[in-house]
Protein backbone atom coordinates (compact mmCIF):
# COMPACT_ATOMS: atom_id res chain seq x y z
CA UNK A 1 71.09 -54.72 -36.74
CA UNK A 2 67.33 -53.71 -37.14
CA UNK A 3 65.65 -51.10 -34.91
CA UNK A 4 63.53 -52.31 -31.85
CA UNK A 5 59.75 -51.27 -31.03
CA UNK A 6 58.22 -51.98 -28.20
CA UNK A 7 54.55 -51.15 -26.04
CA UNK A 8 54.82 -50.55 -22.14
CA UNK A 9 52.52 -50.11 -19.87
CA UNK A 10 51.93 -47.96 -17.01
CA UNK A 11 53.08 -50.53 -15.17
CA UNK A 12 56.64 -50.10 -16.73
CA UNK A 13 55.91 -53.79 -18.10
CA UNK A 14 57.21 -54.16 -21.70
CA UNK A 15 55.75 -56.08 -24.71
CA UNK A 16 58.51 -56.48 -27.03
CA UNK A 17 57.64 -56.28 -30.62
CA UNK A 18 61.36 -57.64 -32.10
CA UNK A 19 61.20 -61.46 -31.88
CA UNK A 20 59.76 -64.22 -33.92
CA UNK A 21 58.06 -65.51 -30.78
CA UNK A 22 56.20 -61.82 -29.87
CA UNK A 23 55.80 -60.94 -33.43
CA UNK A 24 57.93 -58.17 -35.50
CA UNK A 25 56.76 -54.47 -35.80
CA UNK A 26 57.52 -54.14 -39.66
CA UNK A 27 56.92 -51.12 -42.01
CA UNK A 28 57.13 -48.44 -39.42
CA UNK A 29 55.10 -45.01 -40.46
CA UNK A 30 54.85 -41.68 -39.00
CA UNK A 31 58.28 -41.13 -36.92
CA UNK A 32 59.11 -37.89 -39.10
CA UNK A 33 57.29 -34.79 -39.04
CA UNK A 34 54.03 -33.08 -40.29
CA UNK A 35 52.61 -29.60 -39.92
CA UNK A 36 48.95 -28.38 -40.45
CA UNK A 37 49.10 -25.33 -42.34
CA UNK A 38 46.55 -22.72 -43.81
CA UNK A 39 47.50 -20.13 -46.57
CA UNK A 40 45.74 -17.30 -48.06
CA UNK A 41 45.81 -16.99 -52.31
CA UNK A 42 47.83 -13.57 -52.81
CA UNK A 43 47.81 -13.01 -56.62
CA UNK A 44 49.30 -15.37 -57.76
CA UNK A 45 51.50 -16.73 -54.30
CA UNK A 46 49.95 -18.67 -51.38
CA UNK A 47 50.82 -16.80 -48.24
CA UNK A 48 51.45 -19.14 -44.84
CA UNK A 49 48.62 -17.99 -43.00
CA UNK A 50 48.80 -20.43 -39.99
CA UNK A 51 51.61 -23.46 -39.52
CA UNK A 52 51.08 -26.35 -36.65
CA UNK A 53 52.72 -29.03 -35.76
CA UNK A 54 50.16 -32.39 -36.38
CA UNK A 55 49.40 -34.64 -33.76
CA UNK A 56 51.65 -37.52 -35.28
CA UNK A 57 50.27 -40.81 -35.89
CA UNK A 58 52.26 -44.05 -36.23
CA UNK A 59 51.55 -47.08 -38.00
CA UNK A 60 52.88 -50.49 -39.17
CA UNK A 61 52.17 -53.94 -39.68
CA UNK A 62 52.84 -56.92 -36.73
CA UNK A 63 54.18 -60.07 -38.45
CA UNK A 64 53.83 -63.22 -36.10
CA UNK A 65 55.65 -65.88 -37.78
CA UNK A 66 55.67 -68.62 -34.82
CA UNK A 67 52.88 -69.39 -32.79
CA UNK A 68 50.54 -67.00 -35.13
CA UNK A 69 46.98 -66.99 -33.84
CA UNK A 70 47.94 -67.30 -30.28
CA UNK A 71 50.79 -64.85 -30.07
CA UNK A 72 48.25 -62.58 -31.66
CA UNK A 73 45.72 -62.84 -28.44
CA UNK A 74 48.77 -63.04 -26.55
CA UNK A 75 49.47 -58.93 -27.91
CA UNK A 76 45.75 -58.27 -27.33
CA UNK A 77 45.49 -59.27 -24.04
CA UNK A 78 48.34 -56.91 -23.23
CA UNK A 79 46.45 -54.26 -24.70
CA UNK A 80 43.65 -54.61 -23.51
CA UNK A 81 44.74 -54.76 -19.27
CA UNK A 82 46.73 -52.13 -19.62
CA UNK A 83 45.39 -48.63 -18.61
CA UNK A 84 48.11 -46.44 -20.88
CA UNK A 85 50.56 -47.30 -23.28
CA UNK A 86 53.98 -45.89 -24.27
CA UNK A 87 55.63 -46.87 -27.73
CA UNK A 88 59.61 -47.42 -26.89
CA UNK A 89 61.65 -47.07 -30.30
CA UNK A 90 65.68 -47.84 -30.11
CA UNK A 91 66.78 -47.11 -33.69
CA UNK A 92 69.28 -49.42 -35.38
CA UNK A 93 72.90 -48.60 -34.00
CA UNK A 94 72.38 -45.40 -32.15
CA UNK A 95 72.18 -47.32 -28.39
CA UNK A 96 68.85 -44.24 -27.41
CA UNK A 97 65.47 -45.54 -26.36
CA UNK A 98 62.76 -42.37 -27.77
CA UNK A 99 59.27 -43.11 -25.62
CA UNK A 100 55.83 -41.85 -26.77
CA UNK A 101 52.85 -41.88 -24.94
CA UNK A 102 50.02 -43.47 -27.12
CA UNK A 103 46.86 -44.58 -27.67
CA UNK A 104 46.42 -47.97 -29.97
CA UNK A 105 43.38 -46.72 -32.08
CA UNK A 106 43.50 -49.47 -34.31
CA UNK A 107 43.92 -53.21 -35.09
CA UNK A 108 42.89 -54.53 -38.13
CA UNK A 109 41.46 -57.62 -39.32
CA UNK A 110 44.75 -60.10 -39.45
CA UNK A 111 45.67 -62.20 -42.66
CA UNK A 112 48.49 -64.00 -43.85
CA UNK A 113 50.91 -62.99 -46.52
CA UNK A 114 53.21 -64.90 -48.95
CA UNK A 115 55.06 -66.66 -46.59
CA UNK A 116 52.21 -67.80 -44.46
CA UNK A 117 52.57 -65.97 -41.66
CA UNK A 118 49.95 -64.16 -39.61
CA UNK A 119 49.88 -60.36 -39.66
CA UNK A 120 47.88 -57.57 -38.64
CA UNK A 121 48.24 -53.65 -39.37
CA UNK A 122 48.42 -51.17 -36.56
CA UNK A 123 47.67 -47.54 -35.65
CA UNK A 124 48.79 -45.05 -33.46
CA UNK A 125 48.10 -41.81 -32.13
CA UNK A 126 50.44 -40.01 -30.26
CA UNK A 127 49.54 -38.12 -27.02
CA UNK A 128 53.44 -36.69 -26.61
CA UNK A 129 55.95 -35.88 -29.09
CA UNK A 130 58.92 -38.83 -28.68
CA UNK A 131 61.07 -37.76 -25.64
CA UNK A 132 64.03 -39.05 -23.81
CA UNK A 133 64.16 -39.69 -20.17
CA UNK A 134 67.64 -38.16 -17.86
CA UNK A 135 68.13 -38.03 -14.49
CA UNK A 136 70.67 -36.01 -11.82
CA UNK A 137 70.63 -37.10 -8.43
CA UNK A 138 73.10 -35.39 -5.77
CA UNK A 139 73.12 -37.03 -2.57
CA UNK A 140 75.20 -36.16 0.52
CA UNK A 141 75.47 -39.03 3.02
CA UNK A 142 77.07 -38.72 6.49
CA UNK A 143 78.94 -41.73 8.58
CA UNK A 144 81.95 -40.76 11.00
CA UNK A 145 84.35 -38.01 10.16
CA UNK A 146 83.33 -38.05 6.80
CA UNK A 147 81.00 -36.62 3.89
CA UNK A 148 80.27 -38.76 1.07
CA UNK A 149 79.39 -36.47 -1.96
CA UNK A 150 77.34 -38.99 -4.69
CA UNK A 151 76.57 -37.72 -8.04
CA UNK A 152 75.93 -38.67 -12.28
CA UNK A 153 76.78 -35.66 -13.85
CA UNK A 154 79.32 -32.70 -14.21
CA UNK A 155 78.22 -30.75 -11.15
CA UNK A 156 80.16 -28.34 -8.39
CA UNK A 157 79.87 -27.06 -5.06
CA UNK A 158 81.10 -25.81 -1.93
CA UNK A 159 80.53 -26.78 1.72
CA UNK A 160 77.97 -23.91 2.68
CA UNK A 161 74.65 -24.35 0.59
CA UNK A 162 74.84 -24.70 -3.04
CA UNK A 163 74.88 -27.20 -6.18
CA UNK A 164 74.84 -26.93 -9.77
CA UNK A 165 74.98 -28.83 -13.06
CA UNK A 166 75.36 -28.39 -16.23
CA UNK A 167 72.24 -29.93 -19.16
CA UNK A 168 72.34 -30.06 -22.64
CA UNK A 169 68.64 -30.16 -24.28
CA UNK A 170 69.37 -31.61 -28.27
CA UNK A 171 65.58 -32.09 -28.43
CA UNK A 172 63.31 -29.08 -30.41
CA UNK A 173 61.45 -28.00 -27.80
CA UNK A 174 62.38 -26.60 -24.15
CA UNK A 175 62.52 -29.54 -21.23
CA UNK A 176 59.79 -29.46 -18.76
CA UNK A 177 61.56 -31.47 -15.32
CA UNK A 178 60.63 -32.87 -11.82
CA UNK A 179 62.85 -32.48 -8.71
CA UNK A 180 62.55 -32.98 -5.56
CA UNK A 181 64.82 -31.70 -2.64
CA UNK A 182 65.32 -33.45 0.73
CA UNK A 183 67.10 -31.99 3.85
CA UNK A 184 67.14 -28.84 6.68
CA UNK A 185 67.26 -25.93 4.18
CA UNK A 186 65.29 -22.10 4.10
CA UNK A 187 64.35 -20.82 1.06
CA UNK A 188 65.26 -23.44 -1.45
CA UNK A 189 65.84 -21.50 -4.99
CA UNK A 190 66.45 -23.31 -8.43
CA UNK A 191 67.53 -20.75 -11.11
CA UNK A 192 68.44 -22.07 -14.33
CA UNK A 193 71.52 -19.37 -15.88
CA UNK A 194 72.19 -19.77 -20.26
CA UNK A 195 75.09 -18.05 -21.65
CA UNK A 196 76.03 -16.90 -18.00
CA UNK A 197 72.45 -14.76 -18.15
CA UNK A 198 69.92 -15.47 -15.50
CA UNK A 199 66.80 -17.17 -17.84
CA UNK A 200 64.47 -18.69 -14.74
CA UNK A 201 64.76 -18.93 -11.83
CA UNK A 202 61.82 -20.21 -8.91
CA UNK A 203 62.19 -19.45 -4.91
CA UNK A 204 60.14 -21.83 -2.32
CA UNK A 205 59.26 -19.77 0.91
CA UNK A 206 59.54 -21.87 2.80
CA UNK A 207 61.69 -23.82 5.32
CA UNK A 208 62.09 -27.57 5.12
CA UNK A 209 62.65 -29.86 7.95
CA UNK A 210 65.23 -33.08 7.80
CA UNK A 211 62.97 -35.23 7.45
CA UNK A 212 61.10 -33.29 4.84
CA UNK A 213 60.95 -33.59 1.07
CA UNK A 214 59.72 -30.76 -1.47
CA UNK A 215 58.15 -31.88 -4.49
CA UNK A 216 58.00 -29.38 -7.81
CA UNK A 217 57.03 -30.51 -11.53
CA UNK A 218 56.49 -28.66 -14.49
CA UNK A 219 55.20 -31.33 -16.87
CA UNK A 220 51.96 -29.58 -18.65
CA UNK A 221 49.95 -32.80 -17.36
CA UNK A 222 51.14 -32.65 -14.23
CA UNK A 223 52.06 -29.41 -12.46
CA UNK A 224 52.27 -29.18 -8.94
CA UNK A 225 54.36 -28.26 -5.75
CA UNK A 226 53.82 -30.58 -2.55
CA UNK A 227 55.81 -31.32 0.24
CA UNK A 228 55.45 -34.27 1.84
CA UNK A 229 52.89 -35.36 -0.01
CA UNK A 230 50.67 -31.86 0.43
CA UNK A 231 49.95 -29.23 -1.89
CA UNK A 232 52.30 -26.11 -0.93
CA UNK A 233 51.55 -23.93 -3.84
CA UNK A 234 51.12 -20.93 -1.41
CA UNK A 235 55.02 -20.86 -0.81
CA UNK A 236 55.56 -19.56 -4.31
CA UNK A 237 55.43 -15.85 -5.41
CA UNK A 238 52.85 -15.98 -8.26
CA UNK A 239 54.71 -12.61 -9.72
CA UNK A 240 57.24 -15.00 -10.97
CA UNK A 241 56.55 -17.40 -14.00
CA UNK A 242 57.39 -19.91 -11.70
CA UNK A 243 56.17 -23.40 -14.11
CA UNK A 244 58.88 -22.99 -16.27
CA UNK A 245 60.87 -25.30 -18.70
CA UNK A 246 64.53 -25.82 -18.95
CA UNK A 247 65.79 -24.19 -22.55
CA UNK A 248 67.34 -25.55 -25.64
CA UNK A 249 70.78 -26.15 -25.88
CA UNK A 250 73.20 -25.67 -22.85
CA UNK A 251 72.47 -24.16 -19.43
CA UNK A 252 73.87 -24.43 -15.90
CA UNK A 253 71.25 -25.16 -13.32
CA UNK A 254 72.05 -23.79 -9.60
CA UNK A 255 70.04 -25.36 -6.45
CA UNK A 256 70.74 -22.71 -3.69
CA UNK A 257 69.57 -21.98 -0.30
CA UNK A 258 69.25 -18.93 2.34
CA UNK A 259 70.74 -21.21 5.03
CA UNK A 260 71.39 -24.88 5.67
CA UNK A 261 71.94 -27.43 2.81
CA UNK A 262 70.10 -29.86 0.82
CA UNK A 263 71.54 -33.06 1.14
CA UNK A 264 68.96 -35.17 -1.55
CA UNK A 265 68.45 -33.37 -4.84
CA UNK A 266 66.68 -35.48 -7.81
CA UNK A 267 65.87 -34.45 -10.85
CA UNK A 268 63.77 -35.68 -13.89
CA UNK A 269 64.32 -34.17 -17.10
CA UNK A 270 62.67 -34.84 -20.38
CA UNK A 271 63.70 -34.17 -24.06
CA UNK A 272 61.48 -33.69 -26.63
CA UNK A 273 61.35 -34.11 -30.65
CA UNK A 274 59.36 -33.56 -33.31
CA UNK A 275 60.81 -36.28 -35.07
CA UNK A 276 62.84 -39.18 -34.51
């Protein structure tokens, strides 16, 4: 079974690049991984004097062996509407889907190779390391004489004010998330505890309404805390390093409050890797 490439858009629309009638993304280039690095001439050793990871850059070469020329515009036109692309790579057997965020940078002139059939070399550059997407969702939802408790994960509680779950991050870097909470609470605090040691934690002073939903993301591109749709930045102490990401390998992370309960908790997590 070969591995699957595909472009999406910020739409979430997919292009599929796995199929004789879309064309097949062939001689894939770039998914390991490459530093920058200086060194200094010591005598006769070269001393590491500065190591980076490179911003990676991806290429291969779309074969179009039915409907050539036209699927060909057909993958252009795609390009061209959309207003940011992500490269989607499943490889062969291993049932994960790694995203990058991309820019297409090049498209050479196409030509045809032994078999006649219409190709075209492509480049890449990547604007995020590949990642995986996860997501925990707690929900409590009340009809008569009953509490429905609705959940993914591994994740406990008790019937005053507090959840937690448990995350494993297998990528190389720490996990920057998204989560919002819904519900009457006061004081909303996320603290995120690694080998039973407190690591981060992040207290909102504030006190949310039931019909009010707090917003907080850490994503470098996109940091912010809102609720309802409004910036509320000024409920957070700025003594704490509040913008935090979630660390490599296990940790349990608590949602607590001073009083009442919040009874919609979502949460997007990334993973991230240097190569994939």
């Amino acid at each position: 079974m070969a591995s699957k490439f595909y472009l999406m858009n910020e739409k979430g629309v997919r292009k599929g690049m796995n199929s004789a009638e879309d064309g097949f993304f062939t001689q894939p280039s770039g998914f390991g991984m490459k530093y920058d690095a200086a060194y200094l001439k010591v005598g006769d050793l070269w001393i590491n004097d500065n190591m980076e990871l490179a911003q990676p850059e991806l290429s291969g070469t779309l074969v179009f062996p039915k409907r050539m020329y036209n699927a060909f515009q057909d993958f252009i036109a795609f390009v061209n509407a959309a207003k940011s692309l992500t490269l989607i790579y499943e490889p062969s057997g291993v049932g994960v889907e790694y995203f990058a965020d991309v820019d297409l940078v090049s498209i050479e002139k196409g030509g045809y190779n032994m078999r006649q059939q219409f190709q075209v070399p492509l480049a890449f550059k990547c604007k995020s390391l590949f990642y995986t997407e996860e997501k925990f969702e707690y929900h409590i939802q009340r009809a008569e004489r009953e509490v429905r408790w609705d959940f993914k994960w591994e994740t406990r509680f008790n019937d005053l004010n507090y959840v937690y779950f448990s995350f494993h991050n297998d990528g190389h870097v720490k996990s920057p998330f998204a989560v919002s909470f819904t519900g009457y609470c006061t004081k909303p605090i996320l603290m995120v505890y690694q080998n039973n040691k407190l690591v981060h934690q992040v207290q909102f002073n504030i006190t949310l309404q039931s019909d009010e939903k707090l917003t907080f993301s850490t994503f470098d591109n996109d940091l912010f805390i809102e609720v309802n749709g409004e910036d509320r930045k000024d409920c957070l102490d700025f003594t704490n390093d509040n913008f935090f990401k979630l660390p490599q390998g296990n940790c349990d992370i608590y949602f607590r409050s001073k009083t009442g309960r919040m009874n919609n908790i979502v949460m997007n997590l990334e993973k991230y890797y240097k190569g994939v």
